[in-house]
N, C-alpha and C. Protein backbone atom coordinates (compact mmCIF):
# COMPACT_ATOMS: atom_id res chain seq x y z
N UNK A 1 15.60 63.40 48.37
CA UNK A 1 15.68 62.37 49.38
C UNK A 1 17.10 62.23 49.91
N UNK A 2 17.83 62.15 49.24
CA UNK A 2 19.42 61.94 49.41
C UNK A 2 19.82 63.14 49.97
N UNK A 3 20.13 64.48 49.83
CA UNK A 3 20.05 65.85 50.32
C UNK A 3 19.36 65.63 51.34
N UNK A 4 18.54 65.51 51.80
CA UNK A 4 17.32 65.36 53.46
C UNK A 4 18.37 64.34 54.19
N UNK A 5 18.47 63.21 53.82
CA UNK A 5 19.32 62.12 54.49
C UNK A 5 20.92 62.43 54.90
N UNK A 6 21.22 63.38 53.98
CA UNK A 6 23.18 64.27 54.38
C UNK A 6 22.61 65.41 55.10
N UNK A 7 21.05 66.18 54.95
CA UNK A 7 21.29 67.22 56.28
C UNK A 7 21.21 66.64 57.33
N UNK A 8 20.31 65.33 57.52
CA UNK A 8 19.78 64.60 59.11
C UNK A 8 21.11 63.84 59.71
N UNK A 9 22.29 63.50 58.93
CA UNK A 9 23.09 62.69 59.03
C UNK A 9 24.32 63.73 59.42
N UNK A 10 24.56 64.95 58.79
CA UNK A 10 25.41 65.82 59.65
C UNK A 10 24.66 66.45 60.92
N UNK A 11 23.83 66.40 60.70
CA UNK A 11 23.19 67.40 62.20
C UNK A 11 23.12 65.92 63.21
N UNK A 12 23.02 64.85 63.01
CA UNK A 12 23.34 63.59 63.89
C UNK A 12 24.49 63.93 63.82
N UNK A 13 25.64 64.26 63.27
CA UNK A 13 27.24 63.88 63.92
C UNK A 13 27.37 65.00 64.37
N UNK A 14 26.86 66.21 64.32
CA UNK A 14 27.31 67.40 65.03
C UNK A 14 26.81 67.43 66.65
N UNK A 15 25.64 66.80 66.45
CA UNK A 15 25.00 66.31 67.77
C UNK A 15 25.84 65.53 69.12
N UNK A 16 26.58 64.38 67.73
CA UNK A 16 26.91 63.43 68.47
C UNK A 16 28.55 64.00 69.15
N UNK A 17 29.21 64.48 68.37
CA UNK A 17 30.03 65.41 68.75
C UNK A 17 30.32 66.29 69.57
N UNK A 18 29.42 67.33 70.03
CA UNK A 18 29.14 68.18 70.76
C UNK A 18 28.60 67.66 72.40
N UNK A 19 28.53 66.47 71.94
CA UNK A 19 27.38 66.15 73.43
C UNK A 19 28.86 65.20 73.98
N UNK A 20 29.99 64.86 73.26
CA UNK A 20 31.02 63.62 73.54
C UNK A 20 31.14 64.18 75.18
N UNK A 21 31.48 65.41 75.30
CA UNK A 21 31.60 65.71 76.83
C UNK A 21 31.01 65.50 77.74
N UNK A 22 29.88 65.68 77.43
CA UNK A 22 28.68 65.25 78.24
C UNK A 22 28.94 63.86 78.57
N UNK A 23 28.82 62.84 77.54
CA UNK A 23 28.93 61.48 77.53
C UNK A 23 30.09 60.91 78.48
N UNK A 24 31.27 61.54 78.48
CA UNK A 24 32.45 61.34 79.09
C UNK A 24 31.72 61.78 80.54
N UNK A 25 31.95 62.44 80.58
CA UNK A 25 31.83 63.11 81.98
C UNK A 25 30.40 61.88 82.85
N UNK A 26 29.82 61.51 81.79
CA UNK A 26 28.50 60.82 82.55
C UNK A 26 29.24 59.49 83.04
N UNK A 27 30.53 58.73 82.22
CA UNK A 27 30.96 57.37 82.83
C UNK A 27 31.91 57.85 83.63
N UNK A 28 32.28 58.85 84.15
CA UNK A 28 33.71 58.75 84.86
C UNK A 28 32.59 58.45 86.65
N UNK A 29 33.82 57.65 87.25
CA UNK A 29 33.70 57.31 88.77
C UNK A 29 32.98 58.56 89.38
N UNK A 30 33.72 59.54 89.49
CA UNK A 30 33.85 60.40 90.27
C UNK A 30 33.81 62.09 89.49
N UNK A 31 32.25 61.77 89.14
CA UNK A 31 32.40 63.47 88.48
C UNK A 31 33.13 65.05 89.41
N UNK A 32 33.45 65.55 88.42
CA UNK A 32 34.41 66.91 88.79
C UNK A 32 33.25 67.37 89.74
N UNK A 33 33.96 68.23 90.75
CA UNK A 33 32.98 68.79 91.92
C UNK A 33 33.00 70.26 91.58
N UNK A 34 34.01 71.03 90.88
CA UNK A 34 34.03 72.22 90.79
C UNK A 34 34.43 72.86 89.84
N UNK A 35 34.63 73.33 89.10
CA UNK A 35 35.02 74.22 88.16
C UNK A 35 36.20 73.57 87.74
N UNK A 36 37.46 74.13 88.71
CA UNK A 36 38.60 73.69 88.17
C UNK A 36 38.63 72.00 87.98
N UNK A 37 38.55 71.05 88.53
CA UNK A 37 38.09 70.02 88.43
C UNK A 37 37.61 69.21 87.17
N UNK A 38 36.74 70.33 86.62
CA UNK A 38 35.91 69.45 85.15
C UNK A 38 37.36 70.35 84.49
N UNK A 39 37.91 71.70 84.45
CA UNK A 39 38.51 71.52 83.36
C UNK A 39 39.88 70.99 83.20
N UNK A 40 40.18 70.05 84.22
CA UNK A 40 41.34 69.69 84.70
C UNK A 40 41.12 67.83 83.88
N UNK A 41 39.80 68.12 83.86
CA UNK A 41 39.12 66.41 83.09
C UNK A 41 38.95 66.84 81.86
N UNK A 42 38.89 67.87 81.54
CA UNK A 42 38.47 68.07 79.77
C UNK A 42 39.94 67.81 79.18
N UNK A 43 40.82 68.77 79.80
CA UNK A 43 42.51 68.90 79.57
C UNK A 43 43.04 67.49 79.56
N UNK A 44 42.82 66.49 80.50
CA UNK A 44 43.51 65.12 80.61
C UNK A 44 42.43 64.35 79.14
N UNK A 45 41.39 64.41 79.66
CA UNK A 45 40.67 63.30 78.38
C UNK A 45 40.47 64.13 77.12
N UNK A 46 40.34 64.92 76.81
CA UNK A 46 39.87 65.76 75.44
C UNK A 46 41.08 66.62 75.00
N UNK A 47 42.03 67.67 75.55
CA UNK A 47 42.25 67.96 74.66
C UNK A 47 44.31 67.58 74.48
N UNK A 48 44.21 66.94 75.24
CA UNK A 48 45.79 66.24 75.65
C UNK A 48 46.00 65.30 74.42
N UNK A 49 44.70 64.57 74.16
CA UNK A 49 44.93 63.89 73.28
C UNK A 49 44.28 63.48 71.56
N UNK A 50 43.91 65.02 71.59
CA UNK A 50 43.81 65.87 70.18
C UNK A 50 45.23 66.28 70.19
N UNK A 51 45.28 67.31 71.17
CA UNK A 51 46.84 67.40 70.90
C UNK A 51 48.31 66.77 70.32
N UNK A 52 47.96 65.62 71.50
CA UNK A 52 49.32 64.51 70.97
C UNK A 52 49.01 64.04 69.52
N UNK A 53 47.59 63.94 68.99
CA UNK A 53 47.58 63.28 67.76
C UNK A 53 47.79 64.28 66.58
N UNK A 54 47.62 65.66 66.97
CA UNK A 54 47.87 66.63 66.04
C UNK A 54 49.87 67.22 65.78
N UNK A 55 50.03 66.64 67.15
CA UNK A 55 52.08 66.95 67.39
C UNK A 55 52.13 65.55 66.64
N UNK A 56 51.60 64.32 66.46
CA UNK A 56 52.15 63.57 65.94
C UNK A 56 52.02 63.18 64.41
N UNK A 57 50.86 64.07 63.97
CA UNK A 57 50.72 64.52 62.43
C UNK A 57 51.95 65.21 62.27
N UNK A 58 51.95 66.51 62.83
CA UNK A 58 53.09 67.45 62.20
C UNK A 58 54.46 66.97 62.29
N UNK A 59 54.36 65.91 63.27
CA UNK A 59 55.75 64.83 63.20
C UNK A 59 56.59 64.12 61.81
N UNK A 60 55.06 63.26 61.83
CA UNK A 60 54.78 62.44 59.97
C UNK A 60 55.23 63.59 59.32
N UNK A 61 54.49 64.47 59.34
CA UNK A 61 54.85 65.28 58.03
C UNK A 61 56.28 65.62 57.79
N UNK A 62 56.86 66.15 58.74
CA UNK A 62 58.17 66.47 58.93
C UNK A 62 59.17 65.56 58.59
N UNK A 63 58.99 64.53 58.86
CA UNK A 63 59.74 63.22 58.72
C UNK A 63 59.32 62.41 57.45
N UNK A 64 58.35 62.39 57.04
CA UNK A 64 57.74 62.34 55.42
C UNK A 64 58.50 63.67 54.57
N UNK A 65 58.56 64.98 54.83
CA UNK A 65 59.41 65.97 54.35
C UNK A 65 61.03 65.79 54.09
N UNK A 66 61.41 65.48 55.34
CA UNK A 66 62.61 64.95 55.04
C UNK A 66 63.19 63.69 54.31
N UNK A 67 62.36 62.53 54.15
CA UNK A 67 62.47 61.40 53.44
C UNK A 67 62.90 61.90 52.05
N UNK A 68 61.50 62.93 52.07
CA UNK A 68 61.51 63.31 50.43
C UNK A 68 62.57 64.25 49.94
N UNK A 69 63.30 65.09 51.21
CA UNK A 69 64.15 66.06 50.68
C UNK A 69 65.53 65.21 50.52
N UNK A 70 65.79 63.81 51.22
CA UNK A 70 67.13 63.15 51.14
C UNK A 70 66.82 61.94 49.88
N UNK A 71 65.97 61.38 49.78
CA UNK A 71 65.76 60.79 48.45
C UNK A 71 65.77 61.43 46.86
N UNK A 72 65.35 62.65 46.70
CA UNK A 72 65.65 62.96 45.79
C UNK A 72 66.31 64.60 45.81
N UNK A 73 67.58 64.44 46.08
CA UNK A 73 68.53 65.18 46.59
C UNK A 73 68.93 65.98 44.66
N UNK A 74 69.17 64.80 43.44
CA UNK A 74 69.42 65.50 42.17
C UNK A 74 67.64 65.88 41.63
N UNK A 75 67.02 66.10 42.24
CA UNK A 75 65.29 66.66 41.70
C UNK A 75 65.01 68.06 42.45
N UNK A 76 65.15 68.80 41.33
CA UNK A 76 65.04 70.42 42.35
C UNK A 76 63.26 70.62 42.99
N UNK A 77 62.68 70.04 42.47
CA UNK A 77 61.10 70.13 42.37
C UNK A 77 60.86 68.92 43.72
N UNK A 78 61.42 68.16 43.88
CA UNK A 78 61.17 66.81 44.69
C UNK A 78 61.78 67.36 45.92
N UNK A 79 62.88 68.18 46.09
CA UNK A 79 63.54 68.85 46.94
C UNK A 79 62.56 70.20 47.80
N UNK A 80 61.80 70.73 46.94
CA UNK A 80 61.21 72.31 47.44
C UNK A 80 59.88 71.63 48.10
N UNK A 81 59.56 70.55 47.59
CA UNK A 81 58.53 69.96 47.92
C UNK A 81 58.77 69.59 49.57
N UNK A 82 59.80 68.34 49.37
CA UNK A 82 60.06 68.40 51.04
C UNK A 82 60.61 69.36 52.17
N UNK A 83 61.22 70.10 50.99
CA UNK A 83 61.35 71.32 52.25
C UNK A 83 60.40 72.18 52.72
N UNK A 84 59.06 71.80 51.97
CA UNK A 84 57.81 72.51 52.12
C UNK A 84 57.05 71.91 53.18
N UNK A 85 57.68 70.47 53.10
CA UNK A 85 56.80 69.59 53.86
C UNK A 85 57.19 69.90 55.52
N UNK A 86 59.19 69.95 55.73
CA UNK A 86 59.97 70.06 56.66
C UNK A 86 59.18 71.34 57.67
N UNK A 87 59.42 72.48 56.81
CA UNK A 87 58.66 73.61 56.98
C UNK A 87 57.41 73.54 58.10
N UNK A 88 56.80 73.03 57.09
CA UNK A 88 55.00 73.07 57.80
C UNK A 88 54.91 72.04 58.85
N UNK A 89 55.79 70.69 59.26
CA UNK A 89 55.57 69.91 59.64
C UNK A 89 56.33 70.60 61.25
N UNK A 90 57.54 71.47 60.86
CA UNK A 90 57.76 72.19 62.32
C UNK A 90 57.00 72.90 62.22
N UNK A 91 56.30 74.44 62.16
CA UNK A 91 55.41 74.73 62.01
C UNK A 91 54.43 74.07 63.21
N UNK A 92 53.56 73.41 62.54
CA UNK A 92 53.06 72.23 63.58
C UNK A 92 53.20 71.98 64.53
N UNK A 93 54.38 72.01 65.19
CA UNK A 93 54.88 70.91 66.16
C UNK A 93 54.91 72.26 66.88
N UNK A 94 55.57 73.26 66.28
CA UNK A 94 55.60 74.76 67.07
C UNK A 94 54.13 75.15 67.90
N UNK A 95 53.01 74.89 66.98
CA UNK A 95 51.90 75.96 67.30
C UNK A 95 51.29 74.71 68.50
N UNK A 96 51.29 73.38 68.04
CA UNK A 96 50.87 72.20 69.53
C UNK A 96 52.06 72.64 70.38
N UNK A 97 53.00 73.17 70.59
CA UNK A 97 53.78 73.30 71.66
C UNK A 97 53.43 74.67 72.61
N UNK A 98 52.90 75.75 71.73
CA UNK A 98 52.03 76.66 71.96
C UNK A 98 50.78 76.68 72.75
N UNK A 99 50.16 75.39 71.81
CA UNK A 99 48.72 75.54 72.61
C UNK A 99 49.18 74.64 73.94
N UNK A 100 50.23 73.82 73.86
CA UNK A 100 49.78 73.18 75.41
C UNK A 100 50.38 74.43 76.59
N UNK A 101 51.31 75.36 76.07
CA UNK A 101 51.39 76.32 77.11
C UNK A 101 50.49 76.82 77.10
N UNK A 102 49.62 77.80 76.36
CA UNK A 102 48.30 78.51 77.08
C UNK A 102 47.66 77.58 77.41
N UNK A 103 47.18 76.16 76.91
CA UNK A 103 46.20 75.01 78.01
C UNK A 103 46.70 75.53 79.36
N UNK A 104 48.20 75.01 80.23
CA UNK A 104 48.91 75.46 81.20
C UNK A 104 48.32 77.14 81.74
N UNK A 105 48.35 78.08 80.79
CA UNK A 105 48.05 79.44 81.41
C UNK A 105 47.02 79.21 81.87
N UNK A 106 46.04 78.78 81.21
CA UNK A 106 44.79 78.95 81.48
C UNK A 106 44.08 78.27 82.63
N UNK A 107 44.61 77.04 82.66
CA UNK A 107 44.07 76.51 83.90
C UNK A 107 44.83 76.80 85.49
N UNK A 108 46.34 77.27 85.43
CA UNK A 108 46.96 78.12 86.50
C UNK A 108 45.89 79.00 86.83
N UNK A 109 45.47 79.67 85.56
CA UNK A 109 44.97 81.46 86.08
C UNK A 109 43.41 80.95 86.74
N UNK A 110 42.86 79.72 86.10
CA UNK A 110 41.41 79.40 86.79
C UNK A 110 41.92 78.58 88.01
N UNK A 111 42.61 78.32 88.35
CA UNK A 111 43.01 77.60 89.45
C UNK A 111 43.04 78.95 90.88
N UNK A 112 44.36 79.57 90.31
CA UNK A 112 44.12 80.96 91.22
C UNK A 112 43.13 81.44 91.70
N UNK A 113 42.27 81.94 90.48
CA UNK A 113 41.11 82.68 90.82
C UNK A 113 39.58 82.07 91.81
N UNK A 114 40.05 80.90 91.30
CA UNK A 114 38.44 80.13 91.95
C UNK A 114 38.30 78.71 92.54
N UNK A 115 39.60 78.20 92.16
CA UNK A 115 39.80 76.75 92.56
C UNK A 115 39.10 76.49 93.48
């Protein structure tokens, strides 16, 4: 019973998930008329601000990394730790700085082609 109720209950959030675009796109004023248009609305509402919340994880982390690498400056173990943290938390900030340039390629090159 419990197993039946976690498969019906992820396949409801995968549902509900998958369709969020749909849903968006159904309250806006003025649905996209063309191609470039909707993905010019996915980019502003969906993924601008996955983005910012994922540059602002790898932020925390970085800055949680460094806390930990200047607080315990005589702990060699407390030290590798935050520099592990420093590490991954640029890292991060690198690969969201990445994806918002290809976001940018990508909608230039669909803009060109078909706008």
């Amino acid at each position: 019973m419990i197993t039946t109720f976690k498969n019906y209950l992820a396949r409801g959030s995968a549902v509900f998930l998958l369709s969020a675009p749909l849903r968006l796109f159904a309250q806006l004023e003025n649905p996209p008329e063309n191609v470039t248009e909707l993905l010019n609305d996915i980019s502003t509402y969906i993924l601008n601000p996955i983005i910012f919340t994922l540059f602002t994880a790898a932020f925390v982390v970085f800055i949680w990394g460094l806390v930990q690498f200047v607080a315990h400056l005589d702990n060699e173990e407390a030290r590798d730790t935050g520099g592990k943290h420093m590490l991954w938390g640029i890292i991060g900030m690198a690969i969201m700085a990445g994806v918002v340039g290809i976001v940018a390629i990508i909608q230039n090159t669909i803009a060109q082609i078909g706008g």
